[in-house]
Structure formats: structure tokens, C-alpha cells
N, C-alpha and C. Protein backbone atom coordinates (compact mmCIF):
# COMPACT_ATOMS: atom_id res chain seq x y z
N UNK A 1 -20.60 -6.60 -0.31
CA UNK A 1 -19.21 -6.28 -0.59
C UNK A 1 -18.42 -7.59 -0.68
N UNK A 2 -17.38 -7.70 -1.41
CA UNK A 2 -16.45 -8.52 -1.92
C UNK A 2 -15.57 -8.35 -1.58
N UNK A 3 -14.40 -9.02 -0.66
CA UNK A 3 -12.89 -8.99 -0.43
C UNK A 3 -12.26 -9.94 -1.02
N UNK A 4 -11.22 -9.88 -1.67
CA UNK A 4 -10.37 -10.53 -2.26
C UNK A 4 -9.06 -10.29 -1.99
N UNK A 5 -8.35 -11.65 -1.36
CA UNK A 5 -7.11 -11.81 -0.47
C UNK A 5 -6.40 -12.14 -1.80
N UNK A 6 -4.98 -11.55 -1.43
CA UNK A 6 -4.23 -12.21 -2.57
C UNK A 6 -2.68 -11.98 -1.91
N UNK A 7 -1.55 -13.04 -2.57
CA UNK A 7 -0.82 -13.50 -1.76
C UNK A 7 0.69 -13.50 -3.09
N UNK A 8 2.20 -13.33 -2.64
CA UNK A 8 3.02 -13.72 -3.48
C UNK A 8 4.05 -13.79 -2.54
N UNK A 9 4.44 -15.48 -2.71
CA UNK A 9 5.03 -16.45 -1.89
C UNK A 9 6.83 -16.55 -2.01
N UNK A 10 6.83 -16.15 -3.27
CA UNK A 10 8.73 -15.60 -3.59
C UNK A 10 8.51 -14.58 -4.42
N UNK A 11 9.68 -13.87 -4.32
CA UNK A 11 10.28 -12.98 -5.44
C UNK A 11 10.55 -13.03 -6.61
N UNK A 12 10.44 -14.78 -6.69
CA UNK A 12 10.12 -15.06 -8.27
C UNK A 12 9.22 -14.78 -9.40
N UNK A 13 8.14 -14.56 -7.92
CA UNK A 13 6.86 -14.78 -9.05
C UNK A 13 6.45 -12.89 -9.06
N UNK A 14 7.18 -11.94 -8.70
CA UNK A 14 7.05 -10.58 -8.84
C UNK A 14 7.06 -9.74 -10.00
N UNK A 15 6.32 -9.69 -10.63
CA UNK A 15 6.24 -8.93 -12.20
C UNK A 15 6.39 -7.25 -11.99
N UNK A 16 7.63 -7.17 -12.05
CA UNK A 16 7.95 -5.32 -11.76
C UNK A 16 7.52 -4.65 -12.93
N UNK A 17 6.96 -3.37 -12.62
CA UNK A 17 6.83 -2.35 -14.02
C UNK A 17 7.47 -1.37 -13.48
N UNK A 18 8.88 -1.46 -14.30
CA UNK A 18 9.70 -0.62 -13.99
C UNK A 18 9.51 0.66 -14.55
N UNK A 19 8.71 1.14 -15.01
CA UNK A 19 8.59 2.75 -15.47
C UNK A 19 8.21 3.72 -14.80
N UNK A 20 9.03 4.35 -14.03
CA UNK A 20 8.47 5.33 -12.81
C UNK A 20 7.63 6.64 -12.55
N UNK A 21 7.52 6.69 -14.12
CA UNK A 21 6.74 8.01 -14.52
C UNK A 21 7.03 9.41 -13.85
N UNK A 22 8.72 9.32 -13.50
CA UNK A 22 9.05 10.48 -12.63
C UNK A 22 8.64 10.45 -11.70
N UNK A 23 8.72 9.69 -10.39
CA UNK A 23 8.11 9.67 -9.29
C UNK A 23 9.05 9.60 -8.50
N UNK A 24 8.97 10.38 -7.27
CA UNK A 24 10.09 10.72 -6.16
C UNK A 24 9.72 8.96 -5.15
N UNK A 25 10.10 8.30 -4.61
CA UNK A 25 9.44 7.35 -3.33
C UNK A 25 10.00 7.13 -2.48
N UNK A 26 9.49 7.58 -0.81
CA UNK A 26 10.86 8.04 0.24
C UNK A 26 9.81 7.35 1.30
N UNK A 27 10.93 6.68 1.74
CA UNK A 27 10.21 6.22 2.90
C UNK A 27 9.96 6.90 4.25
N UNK A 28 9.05 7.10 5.18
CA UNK A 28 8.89 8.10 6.40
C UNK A 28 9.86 7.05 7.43
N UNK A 29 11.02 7.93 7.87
CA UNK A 29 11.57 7.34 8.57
C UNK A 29 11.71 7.94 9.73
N UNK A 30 10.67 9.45 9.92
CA UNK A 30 10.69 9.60 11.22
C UNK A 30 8.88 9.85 11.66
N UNK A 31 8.48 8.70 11.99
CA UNK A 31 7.11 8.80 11.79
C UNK A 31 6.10 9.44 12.79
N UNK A 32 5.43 10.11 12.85
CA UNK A 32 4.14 11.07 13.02
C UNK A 32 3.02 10.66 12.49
N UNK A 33 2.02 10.01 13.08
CA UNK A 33 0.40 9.31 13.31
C UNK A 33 -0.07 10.44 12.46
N UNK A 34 0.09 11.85 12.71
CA UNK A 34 -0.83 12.67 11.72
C UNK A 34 -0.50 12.70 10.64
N UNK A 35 0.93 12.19 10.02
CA UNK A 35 0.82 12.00 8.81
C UNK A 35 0.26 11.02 7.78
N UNK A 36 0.29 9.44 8.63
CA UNK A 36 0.16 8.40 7.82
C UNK A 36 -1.98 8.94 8.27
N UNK A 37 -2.39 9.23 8.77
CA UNK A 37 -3.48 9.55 9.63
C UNK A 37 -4.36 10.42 8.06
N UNK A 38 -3.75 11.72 7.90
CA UNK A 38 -3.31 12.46 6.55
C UNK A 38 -3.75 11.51 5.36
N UNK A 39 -2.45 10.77 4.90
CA UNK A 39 -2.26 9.87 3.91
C UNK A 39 -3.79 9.22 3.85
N UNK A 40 -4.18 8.37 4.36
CA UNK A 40 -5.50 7.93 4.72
C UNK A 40 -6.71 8.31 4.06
N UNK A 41 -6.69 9.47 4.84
CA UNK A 41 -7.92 10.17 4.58
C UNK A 41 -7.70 11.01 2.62
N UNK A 42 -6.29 11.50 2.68
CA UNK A 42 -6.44 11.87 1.23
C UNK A 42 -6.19 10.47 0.25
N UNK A 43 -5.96 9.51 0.51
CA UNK A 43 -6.36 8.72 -0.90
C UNK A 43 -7.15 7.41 -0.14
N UNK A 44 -8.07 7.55 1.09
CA UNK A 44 -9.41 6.61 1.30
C UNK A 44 -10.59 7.10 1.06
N UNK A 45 -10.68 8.49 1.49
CA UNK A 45 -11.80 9.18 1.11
C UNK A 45 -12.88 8.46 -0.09
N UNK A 46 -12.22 8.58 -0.96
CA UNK A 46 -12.72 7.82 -2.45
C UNK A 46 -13.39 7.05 -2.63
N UNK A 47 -12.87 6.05 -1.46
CA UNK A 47 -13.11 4.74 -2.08
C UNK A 47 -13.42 3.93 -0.32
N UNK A 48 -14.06 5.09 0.55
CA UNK A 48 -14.99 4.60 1.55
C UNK A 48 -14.39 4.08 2.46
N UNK A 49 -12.60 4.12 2.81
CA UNK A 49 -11.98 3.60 3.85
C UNK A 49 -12.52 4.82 5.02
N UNK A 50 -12.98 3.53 6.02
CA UNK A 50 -13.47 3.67 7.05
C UNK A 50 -13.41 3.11 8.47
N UNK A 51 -12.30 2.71 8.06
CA UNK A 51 -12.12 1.31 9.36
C UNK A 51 -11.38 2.11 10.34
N UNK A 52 -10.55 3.19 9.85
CA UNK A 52 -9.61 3.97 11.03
C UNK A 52 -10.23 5.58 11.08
N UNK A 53 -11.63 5.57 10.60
CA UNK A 53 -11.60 7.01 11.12
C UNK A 53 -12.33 7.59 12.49
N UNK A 54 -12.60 6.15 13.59
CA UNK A 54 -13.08 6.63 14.52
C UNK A 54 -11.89 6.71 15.49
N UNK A 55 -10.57 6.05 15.10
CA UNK A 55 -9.97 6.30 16.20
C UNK A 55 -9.23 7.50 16.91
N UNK A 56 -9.04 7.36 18.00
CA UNK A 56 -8.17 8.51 18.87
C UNK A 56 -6.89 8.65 18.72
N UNK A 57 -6.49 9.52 18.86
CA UNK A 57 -4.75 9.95 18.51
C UNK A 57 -4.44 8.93 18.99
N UNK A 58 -4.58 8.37 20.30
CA UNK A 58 -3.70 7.63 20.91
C UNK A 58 -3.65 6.13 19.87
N UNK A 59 -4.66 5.47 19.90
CA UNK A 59 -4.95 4.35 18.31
C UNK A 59 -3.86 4.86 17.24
N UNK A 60 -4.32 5.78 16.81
CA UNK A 60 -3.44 6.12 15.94
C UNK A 60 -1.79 6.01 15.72
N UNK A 61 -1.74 6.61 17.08
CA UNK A 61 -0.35 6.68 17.54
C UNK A 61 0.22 5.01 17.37
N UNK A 62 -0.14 4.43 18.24
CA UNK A 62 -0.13 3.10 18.61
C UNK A 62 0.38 2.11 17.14
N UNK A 63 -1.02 2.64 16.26
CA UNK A 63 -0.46 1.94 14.87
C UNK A 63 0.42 2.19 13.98
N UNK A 64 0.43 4.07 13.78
CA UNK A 64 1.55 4.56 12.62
C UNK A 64 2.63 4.42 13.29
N UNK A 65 2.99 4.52 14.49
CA UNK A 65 4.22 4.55 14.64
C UNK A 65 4.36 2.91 15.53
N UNK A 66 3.95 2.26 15.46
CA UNK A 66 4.71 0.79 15.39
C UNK A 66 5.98 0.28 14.93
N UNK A 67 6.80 -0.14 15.49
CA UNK A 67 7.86 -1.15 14.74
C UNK A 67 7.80 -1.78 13.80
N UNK A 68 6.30 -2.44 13.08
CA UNK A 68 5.81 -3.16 12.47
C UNK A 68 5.94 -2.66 11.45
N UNK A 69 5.27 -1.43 11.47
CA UNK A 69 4.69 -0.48 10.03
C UNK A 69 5.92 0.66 9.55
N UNK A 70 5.79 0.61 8.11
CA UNK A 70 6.42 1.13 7.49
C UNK A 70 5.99 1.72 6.07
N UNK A 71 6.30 3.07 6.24
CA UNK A 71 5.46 4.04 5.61
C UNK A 71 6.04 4.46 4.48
N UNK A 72 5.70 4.64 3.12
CA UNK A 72 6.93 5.22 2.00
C UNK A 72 5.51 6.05 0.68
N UNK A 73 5.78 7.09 0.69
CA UNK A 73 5.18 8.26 0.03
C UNK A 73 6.08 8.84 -1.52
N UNK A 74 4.87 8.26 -2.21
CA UNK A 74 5.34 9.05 -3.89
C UNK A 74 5.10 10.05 -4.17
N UNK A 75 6.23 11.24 -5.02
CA UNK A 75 5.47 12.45 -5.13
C UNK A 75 5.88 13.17 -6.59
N UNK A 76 5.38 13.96 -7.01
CA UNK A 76 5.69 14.29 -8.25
C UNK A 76 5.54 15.66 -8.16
N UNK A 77 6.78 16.10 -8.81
CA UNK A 77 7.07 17.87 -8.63
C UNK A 77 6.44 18.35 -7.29
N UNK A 78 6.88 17.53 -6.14
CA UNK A 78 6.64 18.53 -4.92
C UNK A 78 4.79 17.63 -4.53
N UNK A 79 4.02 17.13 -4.94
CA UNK A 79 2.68 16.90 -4.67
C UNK A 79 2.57 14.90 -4.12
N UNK A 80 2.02 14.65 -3.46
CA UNK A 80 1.97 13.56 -3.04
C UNK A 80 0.89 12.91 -3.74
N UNK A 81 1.43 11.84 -4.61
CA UNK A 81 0.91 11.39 -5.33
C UNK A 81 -0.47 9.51 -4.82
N UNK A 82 0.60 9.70 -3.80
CA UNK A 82 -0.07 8.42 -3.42
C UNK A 82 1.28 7.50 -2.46
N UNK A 83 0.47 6.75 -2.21
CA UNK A 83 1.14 5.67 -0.33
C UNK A 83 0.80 4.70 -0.59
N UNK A 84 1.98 3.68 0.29
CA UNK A 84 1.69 2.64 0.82
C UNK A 84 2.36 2.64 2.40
N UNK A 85 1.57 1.66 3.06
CA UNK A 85 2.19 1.13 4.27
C UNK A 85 2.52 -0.71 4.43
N UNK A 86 3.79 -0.68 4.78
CA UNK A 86 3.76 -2.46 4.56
C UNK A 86 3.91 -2.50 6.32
N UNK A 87 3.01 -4.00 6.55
CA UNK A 87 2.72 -4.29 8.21
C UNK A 87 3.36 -5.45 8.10
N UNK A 88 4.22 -5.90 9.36
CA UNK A 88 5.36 -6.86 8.80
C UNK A 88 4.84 -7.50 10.20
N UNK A 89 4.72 -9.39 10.52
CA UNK A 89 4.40 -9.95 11.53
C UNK A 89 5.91 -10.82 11.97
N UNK A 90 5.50 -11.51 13.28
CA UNK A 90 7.03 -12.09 13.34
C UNK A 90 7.36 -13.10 12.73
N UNK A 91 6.79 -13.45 11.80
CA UNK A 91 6.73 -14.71 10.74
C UNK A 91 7.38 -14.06 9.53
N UNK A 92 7.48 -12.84 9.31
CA UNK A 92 8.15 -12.01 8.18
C UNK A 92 7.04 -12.05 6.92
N UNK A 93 5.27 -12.46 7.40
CA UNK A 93 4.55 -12.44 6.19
C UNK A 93 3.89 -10.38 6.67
N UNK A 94 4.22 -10.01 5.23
CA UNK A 94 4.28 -8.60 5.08
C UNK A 94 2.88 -8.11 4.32
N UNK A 95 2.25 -7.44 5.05
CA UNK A 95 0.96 -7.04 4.46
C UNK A 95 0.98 -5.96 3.76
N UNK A 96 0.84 -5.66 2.52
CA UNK A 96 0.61 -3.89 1.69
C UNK A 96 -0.90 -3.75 2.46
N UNK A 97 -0.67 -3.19 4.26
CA UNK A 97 -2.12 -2.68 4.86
C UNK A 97 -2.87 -1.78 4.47
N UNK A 98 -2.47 -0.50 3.37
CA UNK A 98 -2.85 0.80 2.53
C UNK A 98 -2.12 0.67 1.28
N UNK A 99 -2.40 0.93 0.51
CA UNK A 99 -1.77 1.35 -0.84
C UNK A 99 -3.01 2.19 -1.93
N UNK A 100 -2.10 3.84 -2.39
CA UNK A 100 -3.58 4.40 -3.44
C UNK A 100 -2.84 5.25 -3.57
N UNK A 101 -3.78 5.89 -4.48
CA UNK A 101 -3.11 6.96 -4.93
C UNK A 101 -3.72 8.41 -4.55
N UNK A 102 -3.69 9.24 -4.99
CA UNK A 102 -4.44 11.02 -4.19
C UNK A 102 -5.34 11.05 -5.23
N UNK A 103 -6.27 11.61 -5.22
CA UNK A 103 -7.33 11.44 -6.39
C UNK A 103 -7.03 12.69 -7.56
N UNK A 104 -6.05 13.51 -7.83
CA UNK A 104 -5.99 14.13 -8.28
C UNK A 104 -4.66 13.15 -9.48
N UNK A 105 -4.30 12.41 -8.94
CA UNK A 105 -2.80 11.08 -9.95
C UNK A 105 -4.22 9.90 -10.35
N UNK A 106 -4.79 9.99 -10.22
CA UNK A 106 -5.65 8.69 -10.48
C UNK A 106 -5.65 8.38 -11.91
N UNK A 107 -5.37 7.20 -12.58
CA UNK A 107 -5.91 7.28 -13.74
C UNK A 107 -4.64 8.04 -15.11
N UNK A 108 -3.41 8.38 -14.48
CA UNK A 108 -2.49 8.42 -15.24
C UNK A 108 -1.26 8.30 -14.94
N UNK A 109 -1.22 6.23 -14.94
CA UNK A 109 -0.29 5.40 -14.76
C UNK A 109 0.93 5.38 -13.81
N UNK A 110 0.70 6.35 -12.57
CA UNK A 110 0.90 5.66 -11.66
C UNK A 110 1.27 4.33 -10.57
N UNK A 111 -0.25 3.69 -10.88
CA UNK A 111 -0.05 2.75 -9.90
C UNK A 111 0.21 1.76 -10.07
N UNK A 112 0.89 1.20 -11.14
CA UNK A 112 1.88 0.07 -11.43
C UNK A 112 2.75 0.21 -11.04
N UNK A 113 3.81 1.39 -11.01
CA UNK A 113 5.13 1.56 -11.07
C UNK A 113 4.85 1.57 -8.93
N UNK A 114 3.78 2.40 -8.68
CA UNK A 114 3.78 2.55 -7.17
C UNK A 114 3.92 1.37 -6.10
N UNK A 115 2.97 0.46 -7.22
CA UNK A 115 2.85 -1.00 -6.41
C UNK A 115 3.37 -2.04 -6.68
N UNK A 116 4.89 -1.74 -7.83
CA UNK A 116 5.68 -2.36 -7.84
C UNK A 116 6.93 -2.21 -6.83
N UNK A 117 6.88 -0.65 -6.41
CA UNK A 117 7.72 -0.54 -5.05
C UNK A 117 7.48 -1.15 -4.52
N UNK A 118 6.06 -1.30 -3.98
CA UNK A 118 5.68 -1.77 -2.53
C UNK A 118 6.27 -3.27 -2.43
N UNK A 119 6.03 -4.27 -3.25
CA UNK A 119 6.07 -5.31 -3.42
C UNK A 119 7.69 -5.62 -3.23
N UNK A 120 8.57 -4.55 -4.14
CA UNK A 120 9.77 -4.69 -3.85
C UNK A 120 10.64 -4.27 -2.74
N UNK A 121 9.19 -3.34 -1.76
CA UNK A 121 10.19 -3.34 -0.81
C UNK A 121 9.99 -4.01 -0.02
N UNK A 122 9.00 -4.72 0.36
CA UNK A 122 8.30 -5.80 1.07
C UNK A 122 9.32 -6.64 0.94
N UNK A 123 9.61 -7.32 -0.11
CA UNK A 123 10.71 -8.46 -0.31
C UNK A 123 12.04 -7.64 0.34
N UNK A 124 13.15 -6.76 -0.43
CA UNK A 124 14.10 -6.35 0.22
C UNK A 124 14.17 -5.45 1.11
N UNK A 125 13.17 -4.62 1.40
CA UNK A 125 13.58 -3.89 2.99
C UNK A 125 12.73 -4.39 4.33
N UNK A 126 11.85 -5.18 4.23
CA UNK A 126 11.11 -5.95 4.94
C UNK A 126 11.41 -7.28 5.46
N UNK A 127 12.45 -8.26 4.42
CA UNK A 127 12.57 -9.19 4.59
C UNK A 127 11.53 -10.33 4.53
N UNK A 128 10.55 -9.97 3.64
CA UNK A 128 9.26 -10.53 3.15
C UNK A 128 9.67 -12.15 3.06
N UNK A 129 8.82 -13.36 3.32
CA UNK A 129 8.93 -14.34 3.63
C UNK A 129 7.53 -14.55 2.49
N UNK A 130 6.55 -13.99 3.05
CA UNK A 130 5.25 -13.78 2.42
C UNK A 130 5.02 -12.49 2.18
N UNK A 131 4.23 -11.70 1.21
CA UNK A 131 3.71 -10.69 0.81
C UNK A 131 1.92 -10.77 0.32
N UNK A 132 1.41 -10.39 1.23
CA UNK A 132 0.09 -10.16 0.84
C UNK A 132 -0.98 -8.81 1.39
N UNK A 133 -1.63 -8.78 0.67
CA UNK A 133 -2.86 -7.38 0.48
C UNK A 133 -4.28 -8.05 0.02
N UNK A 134 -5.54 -7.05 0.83
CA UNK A 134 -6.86 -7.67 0.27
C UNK A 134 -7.09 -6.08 -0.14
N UNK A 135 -8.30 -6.48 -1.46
CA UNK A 135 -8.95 -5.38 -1.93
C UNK A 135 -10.56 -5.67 -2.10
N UNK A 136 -11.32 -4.66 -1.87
CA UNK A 136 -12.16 -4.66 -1.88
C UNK A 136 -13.47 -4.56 -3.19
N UNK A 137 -14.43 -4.74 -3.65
CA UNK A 137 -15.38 -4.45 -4.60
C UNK A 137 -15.81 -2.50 -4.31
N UNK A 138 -15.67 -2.09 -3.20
CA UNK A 138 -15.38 -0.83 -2.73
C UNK A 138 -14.18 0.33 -3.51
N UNK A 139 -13.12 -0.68 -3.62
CA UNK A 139 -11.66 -0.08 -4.22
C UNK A 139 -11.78 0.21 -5.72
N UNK A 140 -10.90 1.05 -6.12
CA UNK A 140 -11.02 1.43 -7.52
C UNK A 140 -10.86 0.06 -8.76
N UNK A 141 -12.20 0.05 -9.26
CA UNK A 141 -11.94 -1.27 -10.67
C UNK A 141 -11.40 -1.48 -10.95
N UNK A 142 -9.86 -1.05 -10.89
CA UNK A 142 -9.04 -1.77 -11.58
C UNK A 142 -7.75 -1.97 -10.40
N UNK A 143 -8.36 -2.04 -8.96
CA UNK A 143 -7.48 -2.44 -7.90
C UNK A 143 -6.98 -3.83 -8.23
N UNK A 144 -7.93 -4.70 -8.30
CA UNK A 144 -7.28 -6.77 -8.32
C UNK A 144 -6.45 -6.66 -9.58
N UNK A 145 -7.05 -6.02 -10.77
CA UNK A 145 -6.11 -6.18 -12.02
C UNK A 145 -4.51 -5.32 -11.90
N UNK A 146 -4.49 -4.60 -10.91
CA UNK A 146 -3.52 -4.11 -11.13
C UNK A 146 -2.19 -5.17 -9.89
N UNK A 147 -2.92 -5.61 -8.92
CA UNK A 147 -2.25 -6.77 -7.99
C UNK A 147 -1.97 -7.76 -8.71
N UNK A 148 -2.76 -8.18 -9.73
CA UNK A 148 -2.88 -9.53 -10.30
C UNK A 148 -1.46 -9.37 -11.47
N UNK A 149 -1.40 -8.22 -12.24
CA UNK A 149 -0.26 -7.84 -13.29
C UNK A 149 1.16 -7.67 -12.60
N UNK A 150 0.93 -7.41 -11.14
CA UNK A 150 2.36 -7.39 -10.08
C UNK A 150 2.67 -9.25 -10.13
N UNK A 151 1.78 -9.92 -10.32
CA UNK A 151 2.37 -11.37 -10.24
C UNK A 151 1.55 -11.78 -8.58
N UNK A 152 0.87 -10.97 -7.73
CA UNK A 152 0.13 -11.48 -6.61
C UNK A 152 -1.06 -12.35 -7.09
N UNK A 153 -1.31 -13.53 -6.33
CA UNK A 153 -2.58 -14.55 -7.15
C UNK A 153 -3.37 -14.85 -5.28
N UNK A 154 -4.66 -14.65 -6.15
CA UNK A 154 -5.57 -14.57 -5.36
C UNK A 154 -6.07 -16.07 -4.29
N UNK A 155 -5.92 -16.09 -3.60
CA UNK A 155 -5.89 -17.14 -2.19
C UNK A 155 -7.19 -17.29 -1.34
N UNK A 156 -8.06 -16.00 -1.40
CA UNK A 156 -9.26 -16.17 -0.59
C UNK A 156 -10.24 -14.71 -1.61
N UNK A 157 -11.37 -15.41 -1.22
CA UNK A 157 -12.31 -14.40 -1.89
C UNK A 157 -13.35 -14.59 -0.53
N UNK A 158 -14.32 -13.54 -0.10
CA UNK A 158 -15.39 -13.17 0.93
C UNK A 158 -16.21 -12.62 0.36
């Protein structure tokens, strides 16, 4: 397996695709572990995220509902289309820790417009200093190309 770190250092270098394809995007502002818990499992399943499914409510708890993390859900006519979570450190460098889509939105243009939120909210509701996300050879083929067209440039490869 292949990880590939990738990183965007100002707001300058942020390439938005502003076309929203009708998409609702609300951030969870009263948060519940079984939801982001939820989120997870319906758009990791896919693509073999496995790193959080042994933990205990209490883990769970611990992480979705952190101060840190911040949860915001797209949906279209009522159906949840796909998530991100941004993990924010005290340095203000902001991680996209999840971002995907539900496997039923996959594949019709979506996730540009999705992961141009993220990025933008990272910068203005985060207070992003740094913004970065890794993806995997695991993640859907056209995960790096679609980071790479947001204006994020790649910093570490594993």
C-alpha cells in the first residue's frame, strides 16, 4: 500500500469548483459518536477503512465529539451523499481526517464541489494555518487527482 500526504499552505493556492450540483452541506453542530461512527462505515466500507472499527463507544466518543473535530454532511433531496471531518491541532494545521462520498453518489460529480467545502472550511471556519489530508492506493482512483485539482501538492509519499 501507498500513502500519499499532501499539504496547502495558503488560501492562495486553493482551486475551488464552485458547482454544487444541488447539494445541501451542514455542519453537525450537535455531535453524537454514532453518527460520525455511521458516516464511516457508510462511505469506508468501500474502500477498506479500518482503522476505527475496533473501537468502543467510549474511543469513539472521545474522538467524534472532541473540540478538535468538526463534522459537516452533504445531502441531496433528503439522502446523505457523503462527509468530511476536519481535525484541527493547536498550531491551527487542519487535517481533512475523512472525506467520501456514500457509494450510491459515487461517480456523478460530487466530489469536487464536496472537497472544495472542506478545504474552504478548513481555511475560514477552522482558521487553517495549514491544511492537509493523506490518501491511500486503497482509496478510490481518482482520490490524489481530485486533491491535486483542489490546488493541495503532495509533500510525502510511503
Amino acid at each position: 500500500m501507498i500513502t500519499t500526504y499532501l499539504e496547502m499552505n495558503s488560501p492562495s493556492e486553493f482551486i475551488e469548483k464552485p458547482d454544487s450540483k444541488e447539494l445541501t452541506i451542514v455542519e453537525v453542530e450537535i455531535k453524537d459518536f454514532r453518527f460520525n461512527r455511521y458516516l464511516y462505515g457508510l462511505v469506508g466500507e468501500l474502500w477498506h477503512w479500518t482503522d476505527k472499527l475496533a473501537l468502543s463507544d467510549a474511543e469513539w466518543e472521545e474522538y467524534a465529539e472532541s473540540d478538535n473535530l468538526r463534522t459537516w454532511v452533504a445531502y441531496y433531496r433528503g439522502s446523505i451523499v457523503g462527509y468530511f471531518e476536519l481535525n484541527s491541532d493547536s498550531e491551527f494545521n487542519v487535517e481533512i481526517a475523512y472525506f467520501g462520498l456514500a457509494p450510491k453518489f459515487i461517480g456523478k460529480g460530487y466530489g469536487g464541489y464536496l472537497l472544495s467545502r472542506a478545504i474552504k472550511s478548513a481555511w475560514q471556519d477552522c482558521g487553517a494555518k495549514r491544511v492537509w489530508v493523506h490518501t491511500c492506493t486503497l482509496d478510490h482512483p481518482n482520490a490524489l487527482r481530485n486533491y491535486q485539482a483542489c490546488g493541495l501538492k503532495v509533500y510525502l509519499v510511503e
